[in-house]
Structures are given as C-alpha cells and as structure tokens.
PDB file of N, CA and C in Angstrom:
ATOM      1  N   UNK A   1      -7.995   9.042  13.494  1.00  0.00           N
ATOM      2  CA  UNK A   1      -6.740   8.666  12.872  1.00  0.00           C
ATOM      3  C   UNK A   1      -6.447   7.210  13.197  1.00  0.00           C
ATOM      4  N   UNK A   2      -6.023   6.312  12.177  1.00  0.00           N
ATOM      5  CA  UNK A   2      -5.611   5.010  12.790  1.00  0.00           C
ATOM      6  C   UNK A   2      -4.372   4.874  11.899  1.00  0.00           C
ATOM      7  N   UNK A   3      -3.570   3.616  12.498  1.00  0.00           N
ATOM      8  CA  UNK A   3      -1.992   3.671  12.095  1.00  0.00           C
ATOM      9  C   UNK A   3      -2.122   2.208  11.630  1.00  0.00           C
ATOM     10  N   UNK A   4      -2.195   1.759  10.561  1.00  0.00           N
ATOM     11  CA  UNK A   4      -1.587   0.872  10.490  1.00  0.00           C
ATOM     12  C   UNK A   4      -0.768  -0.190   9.913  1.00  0.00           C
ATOM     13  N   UNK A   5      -0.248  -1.287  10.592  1.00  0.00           N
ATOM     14  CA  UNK A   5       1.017  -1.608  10.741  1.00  0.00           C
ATOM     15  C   UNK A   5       2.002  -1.756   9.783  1.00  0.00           C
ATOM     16  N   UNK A   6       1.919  -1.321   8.715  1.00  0.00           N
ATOM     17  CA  UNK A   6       3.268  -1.285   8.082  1.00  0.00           C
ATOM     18  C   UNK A   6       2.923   0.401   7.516  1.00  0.00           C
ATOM     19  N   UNK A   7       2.514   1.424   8.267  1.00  0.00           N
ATOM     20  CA  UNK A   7       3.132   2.857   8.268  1.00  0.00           C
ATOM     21  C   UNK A   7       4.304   3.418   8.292  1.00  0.00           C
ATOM     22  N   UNK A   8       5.311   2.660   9.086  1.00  0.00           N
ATOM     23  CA  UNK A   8       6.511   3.278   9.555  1.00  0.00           C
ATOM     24  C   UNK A   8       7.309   3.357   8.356  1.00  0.00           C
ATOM     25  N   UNK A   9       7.304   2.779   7.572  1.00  0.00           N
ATOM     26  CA  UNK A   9       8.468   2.533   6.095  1.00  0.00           C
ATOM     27  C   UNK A   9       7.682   2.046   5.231  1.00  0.00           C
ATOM     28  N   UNK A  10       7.156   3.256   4.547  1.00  0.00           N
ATOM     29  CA  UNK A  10       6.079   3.074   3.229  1.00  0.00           C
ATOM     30  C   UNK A  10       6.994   3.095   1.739  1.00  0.00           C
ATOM     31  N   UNK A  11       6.197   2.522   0.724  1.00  0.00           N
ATOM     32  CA  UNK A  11       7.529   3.014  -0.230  1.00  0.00           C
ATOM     33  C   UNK A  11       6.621   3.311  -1.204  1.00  0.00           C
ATOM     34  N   UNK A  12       6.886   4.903  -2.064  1.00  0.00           N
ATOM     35  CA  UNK A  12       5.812   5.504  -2.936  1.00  0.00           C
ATOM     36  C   UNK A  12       6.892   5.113  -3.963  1.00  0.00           C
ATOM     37  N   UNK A  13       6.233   4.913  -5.161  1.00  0.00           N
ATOM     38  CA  UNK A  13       6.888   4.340  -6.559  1.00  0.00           C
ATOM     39  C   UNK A  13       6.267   5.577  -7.257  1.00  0.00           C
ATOM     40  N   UNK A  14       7.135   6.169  -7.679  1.00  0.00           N
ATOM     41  CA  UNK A  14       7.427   7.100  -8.954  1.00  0.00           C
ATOM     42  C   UNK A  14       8.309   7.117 -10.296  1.00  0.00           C
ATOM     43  N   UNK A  15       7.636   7.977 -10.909  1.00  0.00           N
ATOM     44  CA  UNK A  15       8.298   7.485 -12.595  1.00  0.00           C
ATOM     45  C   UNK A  15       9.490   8.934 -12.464  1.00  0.00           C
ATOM     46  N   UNK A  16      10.136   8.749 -12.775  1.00  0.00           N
ATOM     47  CA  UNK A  16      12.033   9.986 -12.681  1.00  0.00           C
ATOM     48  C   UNK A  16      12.255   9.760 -13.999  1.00  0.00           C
ATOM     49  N   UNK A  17      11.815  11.004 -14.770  1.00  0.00           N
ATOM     50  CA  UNK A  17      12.918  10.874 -15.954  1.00  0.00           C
ATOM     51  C   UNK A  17      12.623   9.693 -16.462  1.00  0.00           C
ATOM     52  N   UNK A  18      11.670   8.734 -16.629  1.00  0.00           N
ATOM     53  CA  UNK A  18      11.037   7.836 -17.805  1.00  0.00           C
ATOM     54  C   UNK A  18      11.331   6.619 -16.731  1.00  0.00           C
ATOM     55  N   UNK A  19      12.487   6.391 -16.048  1.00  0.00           N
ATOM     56  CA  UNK A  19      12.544   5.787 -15.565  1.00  0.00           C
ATOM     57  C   UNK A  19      11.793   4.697 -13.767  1.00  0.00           C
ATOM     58  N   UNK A  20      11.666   3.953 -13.134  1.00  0.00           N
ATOM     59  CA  UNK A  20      10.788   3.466 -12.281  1.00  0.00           C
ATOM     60  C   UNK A  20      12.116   4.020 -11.556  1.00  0.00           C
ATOM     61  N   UNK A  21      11.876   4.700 -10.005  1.00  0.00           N
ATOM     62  CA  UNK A  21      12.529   4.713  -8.835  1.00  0.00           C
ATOM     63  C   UNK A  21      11.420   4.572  -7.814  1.00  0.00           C
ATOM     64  N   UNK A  22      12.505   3.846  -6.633  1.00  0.00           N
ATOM     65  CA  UNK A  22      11.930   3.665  -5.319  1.00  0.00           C
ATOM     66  C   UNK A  22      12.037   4.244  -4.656  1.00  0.00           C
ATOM     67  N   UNK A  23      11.602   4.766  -3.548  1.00  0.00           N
ATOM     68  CA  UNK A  23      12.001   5.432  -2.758  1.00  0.00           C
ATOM     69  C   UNK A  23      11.329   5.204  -1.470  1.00  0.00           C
ATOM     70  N   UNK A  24      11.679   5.287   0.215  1.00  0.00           N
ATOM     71  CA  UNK A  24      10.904   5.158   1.387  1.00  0.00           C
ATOM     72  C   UNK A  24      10.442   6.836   1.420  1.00  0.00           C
ATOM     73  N   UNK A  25       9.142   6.233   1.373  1.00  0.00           N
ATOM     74  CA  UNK A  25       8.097   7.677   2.124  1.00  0.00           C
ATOM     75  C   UNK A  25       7.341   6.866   3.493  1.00  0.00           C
ATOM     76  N   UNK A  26       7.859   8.054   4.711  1.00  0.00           N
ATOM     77  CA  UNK A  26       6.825   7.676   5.956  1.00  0.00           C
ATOM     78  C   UNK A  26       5.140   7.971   5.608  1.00  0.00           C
ATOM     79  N   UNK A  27       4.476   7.266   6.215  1.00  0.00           N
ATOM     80  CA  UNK A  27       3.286   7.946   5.934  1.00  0.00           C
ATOM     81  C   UNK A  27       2.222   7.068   7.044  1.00  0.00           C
ATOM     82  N   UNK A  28       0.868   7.625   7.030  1.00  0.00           N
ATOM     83  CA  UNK A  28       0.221   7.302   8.069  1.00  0.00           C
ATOM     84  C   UNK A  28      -1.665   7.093   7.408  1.00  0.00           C
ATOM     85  N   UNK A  29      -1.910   6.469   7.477  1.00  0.00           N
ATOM     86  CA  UNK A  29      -3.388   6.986   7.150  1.00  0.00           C
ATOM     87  C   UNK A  29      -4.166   6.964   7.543  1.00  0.00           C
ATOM     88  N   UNK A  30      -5.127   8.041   7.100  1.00  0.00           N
ATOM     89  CA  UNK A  30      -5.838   9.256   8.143  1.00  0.00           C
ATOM     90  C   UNK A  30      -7.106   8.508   7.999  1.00  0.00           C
ATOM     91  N   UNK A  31      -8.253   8.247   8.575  1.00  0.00           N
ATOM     92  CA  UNK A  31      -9.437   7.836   8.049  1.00  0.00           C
ATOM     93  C   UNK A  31      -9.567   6.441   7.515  1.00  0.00           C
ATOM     94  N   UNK A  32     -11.046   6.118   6.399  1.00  0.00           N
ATOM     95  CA  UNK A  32     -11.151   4.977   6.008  1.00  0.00           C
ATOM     96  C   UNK A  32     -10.967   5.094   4.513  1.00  0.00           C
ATOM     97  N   UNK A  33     -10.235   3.856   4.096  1.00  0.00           N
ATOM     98  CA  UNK A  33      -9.883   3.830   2.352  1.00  0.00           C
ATOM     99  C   UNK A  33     -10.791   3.273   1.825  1.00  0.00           C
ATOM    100  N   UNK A  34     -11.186   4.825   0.573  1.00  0.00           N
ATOM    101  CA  UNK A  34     -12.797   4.866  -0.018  1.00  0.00           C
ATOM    102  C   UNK A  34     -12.428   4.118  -1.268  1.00  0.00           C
ATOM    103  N   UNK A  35     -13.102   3.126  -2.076  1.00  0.00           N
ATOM    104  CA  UNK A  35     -12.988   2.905  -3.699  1.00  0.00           C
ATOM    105  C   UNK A  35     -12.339   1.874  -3.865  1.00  0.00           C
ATOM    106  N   UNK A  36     -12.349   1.098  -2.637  1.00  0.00           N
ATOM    107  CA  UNK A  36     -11.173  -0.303  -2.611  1.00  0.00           C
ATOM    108  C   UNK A  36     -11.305  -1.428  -3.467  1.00  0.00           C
ATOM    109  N   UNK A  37     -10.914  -1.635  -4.131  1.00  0.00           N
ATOM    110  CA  UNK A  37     -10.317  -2.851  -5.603  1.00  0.00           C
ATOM    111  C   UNK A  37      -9.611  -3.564  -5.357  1.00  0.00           C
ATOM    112  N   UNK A  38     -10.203  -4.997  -5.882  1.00  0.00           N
ATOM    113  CA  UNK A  38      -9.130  -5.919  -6.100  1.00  0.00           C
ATOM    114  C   UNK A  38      -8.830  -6.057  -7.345  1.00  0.00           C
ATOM    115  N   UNK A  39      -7.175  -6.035  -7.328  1.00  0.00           N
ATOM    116  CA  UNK A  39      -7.228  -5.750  -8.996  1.00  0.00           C
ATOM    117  C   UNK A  39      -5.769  -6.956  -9.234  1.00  0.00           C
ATOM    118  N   UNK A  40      -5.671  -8.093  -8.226  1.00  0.00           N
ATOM    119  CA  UNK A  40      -4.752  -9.175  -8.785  1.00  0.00           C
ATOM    120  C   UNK A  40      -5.316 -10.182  -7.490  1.00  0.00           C
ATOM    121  N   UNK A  41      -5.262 -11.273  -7.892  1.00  0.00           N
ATOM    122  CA  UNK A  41      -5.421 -12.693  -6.788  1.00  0.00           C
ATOM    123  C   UNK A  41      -4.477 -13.812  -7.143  1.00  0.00           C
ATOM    124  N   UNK A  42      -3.889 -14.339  -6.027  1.00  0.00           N
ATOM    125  CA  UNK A  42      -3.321 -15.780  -6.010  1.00  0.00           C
ATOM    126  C   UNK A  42      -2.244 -15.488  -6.919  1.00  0.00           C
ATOM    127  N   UNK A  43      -2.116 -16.422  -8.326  1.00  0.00           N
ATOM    128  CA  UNK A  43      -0.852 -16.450  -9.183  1.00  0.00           C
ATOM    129  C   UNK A  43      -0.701 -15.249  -9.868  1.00  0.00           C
ATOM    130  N   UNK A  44      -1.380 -14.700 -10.048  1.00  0.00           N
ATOM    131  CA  UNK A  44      -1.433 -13.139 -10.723  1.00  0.00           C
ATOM    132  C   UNK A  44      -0.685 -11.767  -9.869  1.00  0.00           C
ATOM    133  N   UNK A  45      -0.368 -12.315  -8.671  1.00  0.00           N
ATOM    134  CA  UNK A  45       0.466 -11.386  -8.239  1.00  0.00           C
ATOM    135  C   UNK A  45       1.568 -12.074  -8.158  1.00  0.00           C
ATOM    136  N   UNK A  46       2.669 -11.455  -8.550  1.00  0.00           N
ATOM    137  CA  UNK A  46       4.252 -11.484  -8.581  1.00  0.00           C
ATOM    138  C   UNK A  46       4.951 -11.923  -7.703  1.00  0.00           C
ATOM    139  N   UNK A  47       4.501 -11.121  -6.278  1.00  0.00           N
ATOM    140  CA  UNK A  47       5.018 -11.326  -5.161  1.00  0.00           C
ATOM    141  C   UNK A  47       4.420 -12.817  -4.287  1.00  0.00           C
ATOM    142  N   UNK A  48       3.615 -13.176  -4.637  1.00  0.00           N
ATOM    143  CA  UNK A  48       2.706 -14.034  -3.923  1.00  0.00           C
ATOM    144  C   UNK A  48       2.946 -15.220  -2.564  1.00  0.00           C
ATOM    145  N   UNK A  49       4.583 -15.770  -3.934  1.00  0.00           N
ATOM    146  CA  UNK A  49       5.400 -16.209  -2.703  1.00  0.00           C
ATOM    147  C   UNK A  49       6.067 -16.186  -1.903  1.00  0.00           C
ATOM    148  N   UNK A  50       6.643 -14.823  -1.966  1.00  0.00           N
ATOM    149  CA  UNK A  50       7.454 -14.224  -0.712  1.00  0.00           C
ATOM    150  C   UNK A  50       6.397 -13.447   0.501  1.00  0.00           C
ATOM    151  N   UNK A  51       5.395 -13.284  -0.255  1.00  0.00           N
ATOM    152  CA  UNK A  51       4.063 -13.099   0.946  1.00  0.00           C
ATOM    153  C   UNK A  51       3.874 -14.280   1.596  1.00  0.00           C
ATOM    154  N   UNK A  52       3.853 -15.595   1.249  1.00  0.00           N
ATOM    155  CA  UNK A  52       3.601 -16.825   2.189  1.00  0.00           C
ATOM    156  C   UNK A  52       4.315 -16.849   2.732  1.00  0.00           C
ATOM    157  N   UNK A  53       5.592 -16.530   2.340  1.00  0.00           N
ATOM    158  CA  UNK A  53       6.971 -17.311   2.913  1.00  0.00           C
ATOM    159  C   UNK A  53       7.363 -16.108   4.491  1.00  0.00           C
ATOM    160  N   UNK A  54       6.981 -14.731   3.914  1.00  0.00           N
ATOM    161  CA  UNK A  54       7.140 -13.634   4.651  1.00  0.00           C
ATOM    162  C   UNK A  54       5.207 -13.948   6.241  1.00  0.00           C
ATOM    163  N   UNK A  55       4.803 -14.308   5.606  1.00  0.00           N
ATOM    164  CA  UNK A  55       3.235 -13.509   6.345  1.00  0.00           C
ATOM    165  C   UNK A  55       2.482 -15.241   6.716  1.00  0.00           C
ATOM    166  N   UNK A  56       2.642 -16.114   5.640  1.00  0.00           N
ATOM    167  CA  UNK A  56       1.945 -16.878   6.218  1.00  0.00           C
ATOM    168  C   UNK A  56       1.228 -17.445   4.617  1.00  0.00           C
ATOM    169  N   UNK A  57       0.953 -18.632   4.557  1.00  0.00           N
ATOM    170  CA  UNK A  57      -0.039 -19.192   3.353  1.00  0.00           C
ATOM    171  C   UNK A  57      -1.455 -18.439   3.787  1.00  0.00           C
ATOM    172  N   UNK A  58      -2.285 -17.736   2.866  1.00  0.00           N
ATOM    173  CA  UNK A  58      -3.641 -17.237   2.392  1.00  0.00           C
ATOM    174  C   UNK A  58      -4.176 -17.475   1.512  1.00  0.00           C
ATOM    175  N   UNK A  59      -5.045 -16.621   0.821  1.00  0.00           N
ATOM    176  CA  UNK A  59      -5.909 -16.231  -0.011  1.00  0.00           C
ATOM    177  C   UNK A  59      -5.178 -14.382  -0.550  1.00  0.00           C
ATOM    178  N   UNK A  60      -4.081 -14.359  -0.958  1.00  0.00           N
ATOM    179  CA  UNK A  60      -3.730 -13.070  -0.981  1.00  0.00           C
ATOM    180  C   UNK A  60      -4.590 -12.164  -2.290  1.00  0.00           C
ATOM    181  N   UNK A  61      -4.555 -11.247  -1.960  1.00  0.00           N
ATOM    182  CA  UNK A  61      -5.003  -9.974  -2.657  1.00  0.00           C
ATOM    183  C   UNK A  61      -4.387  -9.310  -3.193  1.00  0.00           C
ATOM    184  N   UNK A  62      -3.617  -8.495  -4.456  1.00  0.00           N
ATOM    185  CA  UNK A  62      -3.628  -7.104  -4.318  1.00  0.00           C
ATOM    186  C   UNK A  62      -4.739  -6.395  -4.362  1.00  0.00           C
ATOM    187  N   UNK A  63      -4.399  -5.249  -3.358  1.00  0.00           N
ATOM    188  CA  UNK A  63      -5.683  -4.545  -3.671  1.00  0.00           C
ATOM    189  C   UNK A  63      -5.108  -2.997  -3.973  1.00  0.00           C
ATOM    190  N   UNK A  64      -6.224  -1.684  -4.843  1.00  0.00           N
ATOM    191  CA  UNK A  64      -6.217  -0.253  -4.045  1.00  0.00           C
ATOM    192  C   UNK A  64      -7.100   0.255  -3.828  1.00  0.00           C
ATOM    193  N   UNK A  65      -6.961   1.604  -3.511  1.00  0.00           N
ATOM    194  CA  UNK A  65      -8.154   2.334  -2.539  1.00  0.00           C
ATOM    195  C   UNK A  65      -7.407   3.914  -2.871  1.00  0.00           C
ATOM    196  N   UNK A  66      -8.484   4.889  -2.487  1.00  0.00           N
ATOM    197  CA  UNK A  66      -7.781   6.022  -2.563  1.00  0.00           C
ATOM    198  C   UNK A  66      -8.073   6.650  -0.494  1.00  0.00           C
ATOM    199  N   UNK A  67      -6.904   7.449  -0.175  1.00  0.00           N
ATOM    200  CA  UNK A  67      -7.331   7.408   1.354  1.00  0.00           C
ATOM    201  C   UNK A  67      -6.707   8.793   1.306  1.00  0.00           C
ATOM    202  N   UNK A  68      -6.617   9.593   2.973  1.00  0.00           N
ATOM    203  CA  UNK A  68      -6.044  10.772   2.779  1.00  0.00           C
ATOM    204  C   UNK A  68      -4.945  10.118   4.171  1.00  0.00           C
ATOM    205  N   UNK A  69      -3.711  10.767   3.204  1.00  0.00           N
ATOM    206  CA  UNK A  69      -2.163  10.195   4.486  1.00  0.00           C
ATOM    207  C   UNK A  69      -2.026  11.372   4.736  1.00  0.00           C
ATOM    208  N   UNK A  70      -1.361  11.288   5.781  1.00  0.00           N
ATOM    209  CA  UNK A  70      -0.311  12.009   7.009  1.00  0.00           C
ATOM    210  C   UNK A  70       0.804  11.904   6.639  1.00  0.00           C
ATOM    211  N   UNK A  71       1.892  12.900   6.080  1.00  0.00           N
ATOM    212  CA  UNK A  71       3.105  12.708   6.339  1.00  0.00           C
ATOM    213  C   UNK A  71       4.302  13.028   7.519  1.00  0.00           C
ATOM    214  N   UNK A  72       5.389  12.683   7.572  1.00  0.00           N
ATOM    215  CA  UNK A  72       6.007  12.906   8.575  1.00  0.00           C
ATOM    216  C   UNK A  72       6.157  14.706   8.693  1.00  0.00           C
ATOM    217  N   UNK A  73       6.230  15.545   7.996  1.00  0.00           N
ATOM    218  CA  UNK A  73       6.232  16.766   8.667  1.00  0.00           C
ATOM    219  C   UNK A  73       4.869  17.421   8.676  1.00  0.00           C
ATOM    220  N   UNK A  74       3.576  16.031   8.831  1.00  0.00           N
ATOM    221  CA  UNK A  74       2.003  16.726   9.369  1.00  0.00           C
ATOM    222  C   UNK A  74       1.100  17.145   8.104  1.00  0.00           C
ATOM    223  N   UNK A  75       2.313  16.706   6.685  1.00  0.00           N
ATOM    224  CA  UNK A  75       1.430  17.692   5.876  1.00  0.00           C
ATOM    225  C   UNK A  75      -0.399  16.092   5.255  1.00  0.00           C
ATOM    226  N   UNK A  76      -1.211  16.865   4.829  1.00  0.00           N
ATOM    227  CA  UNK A  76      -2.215  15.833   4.140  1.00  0.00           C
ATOM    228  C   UNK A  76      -2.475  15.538   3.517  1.00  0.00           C
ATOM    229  N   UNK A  77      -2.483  14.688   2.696  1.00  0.00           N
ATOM    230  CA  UNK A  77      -3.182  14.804   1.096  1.00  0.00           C
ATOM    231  C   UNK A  77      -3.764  13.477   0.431  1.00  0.00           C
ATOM    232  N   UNK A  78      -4.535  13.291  -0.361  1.00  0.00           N
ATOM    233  CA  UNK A  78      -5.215  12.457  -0.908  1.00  0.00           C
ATOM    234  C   UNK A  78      -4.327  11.667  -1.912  1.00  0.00           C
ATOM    235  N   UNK A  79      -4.434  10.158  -1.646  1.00  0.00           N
ATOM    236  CA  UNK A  79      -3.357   9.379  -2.399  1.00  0.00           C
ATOM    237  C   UNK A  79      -3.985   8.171  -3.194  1.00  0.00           C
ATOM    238  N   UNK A  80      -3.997   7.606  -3.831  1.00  0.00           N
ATOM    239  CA  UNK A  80      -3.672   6.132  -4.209  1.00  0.00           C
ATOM    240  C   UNK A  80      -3.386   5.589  -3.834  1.00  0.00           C
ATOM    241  N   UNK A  81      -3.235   4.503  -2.761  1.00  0.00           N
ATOM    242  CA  UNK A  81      -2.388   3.661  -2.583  1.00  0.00           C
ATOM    243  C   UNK A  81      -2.865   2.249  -2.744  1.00  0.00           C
ATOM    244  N   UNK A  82      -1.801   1.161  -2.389  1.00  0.00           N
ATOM    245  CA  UNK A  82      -1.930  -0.185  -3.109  1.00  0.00           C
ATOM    246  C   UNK A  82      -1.511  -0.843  -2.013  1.00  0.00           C
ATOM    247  N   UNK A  83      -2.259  -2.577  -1.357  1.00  0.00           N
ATOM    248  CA  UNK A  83      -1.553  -2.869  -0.465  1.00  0.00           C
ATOM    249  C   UNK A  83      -1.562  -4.226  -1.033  1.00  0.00           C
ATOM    250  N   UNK A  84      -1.470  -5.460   0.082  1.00  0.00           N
ATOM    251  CA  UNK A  84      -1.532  -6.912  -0.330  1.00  0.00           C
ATOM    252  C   UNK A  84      -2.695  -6.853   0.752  1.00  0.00           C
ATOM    253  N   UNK A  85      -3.287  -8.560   1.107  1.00  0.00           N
ATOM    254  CA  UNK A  85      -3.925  -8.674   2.311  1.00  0.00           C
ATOM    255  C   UNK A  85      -4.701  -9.590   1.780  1.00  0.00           C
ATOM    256  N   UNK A  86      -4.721 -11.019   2.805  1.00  0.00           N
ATOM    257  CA  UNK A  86      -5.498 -11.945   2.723  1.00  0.00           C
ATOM    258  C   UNK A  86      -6.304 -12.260   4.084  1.00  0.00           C
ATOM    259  N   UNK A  87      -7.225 -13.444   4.060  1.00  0.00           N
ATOM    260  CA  UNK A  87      -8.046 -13.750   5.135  1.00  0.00           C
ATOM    261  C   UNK A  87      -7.126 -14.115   6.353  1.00  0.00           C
ATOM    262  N   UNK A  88      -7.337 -13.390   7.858  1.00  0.00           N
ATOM    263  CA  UNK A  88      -6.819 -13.951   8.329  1.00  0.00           C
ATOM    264  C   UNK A  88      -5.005 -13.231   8.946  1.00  0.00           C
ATOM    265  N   UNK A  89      -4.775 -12.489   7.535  1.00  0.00           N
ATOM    266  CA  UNK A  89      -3.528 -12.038   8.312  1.00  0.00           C
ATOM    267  C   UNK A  89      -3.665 -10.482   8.116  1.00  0.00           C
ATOM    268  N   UNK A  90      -4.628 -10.018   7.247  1.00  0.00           N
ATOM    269  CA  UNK A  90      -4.398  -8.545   7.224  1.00  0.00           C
ATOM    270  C   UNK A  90      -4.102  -7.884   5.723  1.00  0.00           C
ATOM    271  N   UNK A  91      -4.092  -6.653   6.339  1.00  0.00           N
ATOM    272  CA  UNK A  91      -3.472  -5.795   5.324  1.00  0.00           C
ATOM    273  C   UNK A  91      -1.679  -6.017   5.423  1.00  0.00           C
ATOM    274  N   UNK A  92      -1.304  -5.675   4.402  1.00  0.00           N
ATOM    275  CA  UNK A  92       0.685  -5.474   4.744  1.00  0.00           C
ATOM    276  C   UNK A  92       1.093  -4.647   3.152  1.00  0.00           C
ATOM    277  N   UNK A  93       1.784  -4.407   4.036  1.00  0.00           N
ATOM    278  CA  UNK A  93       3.283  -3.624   2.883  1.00  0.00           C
ATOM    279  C   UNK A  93       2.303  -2.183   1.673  1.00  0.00           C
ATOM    280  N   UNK A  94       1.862  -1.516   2.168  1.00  0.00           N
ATOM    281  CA  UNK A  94       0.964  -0.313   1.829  1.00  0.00           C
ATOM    282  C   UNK A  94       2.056   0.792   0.947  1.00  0.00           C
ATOM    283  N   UNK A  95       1.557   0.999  -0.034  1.00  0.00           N
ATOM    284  CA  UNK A  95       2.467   1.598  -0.930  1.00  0.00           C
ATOM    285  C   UNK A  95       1.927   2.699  -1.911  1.00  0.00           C
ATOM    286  N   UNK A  96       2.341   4.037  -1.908  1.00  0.00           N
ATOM    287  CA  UNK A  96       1.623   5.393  -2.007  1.00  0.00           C
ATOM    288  C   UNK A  96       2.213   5.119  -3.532  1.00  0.00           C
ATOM    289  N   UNK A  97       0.829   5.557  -4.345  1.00  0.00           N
ATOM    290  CA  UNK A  97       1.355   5.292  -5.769  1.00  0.00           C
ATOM    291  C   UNK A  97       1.265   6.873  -6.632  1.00  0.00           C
ATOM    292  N   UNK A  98       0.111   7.512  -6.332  1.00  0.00           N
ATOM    293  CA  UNK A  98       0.175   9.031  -6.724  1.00  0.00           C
ATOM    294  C   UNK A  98      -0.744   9.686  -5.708  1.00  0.00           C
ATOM    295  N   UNK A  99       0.032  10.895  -5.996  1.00  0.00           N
ATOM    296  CA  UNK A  99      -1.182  12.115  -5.340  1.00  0.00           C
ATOM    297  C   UNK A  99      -2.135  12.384  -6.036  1.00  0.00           C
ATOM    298  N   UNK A 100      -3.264  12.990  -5.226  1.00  0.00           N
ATOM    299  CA  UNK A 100      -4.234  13.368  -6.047  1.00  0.00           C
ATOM    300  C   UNK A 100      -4.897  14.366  -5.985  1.00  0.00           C
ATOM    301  N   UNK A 101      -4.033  15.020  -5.182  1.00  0.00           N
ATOM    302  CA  UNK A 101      -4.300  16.371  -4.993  1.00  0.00           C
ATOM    303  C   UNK A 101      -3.343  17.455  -5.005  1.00  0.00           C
TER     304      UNK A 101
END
C-alpha cells in the first residue's frame, strides 16, 4: 500500500442529473497505476498557472492511469483517476474520475 501526498482530500467529478458536481472523496491508492497517459502538456492544461504559482515552475503534465483505491470505510475498487505532475516536483492534486468496477 502506498499513500500518496495529496490522498487526504481527493475530489471525484461526477455528472448529477446532466449536470458537472464536485464533490471531496477520501481515498488512498493501493498499488501501482497501470495504463498511465499523458493526455495535456504546458499551455494545454487550464490549470497550468496556478500549478506554478501553487507547486513551483515545471514541465507540467496532465496525466491518467487506472489504479485500485482504498476508501475511507476500507471498501476497494478499480478507478480512473487523473493527476498533474512535472519533473522534479511530483505527482499532485489526484482526482477519481469513474469506477470501473
């Protein structure tokens, strides 16, 4: 099992009624994330500059992967998820997009 660092306050994005809601899901992940993609770089991600401004100037990424999480009442399951992460500072801000199981 490894934890890491932005586990504590994950946020899974779901579609409600047609609409986008947010919501905080805890979560943890279990193992290594299989199928990992980069699927935005540099100006192509949205966020890009509040990642410098937040983490540090990089080479940022979005990336996903599919992994199996831990939730807070133990349960497991196979997810999607999506993070940022450039050279140098890491992975950050990990975000459960669907189940897949």
């Amino acid at each position: 099992m490894r934890a890491l660092d932005d586990s504590i306050s994950q946020r899974a994005v779901h579609s409600q009624l047609g609409s986008l809601a947010e919501t905080i899901v805890k979560f943890e992940i279990v193992g290594a994330i299989e199928n990992q993609k980069t699927f935005a770089t540099g100006s192509a991600i949205r966020e890009v500059n509040r990642l410098k401004r937040i983490y540090g100037k990089g080479r940022w990424r979005k990336r996903k992967g599919i992994a199996t999480i831990r939730f807070d009442d133990g349960s497991t399951r196979r997810a999607e998820i999506h993070w940022y992460e450039a050279t140098g500072i890491g992975k950050k801000e990990f975000k459960m997009k669907y189940l897949l199981d």
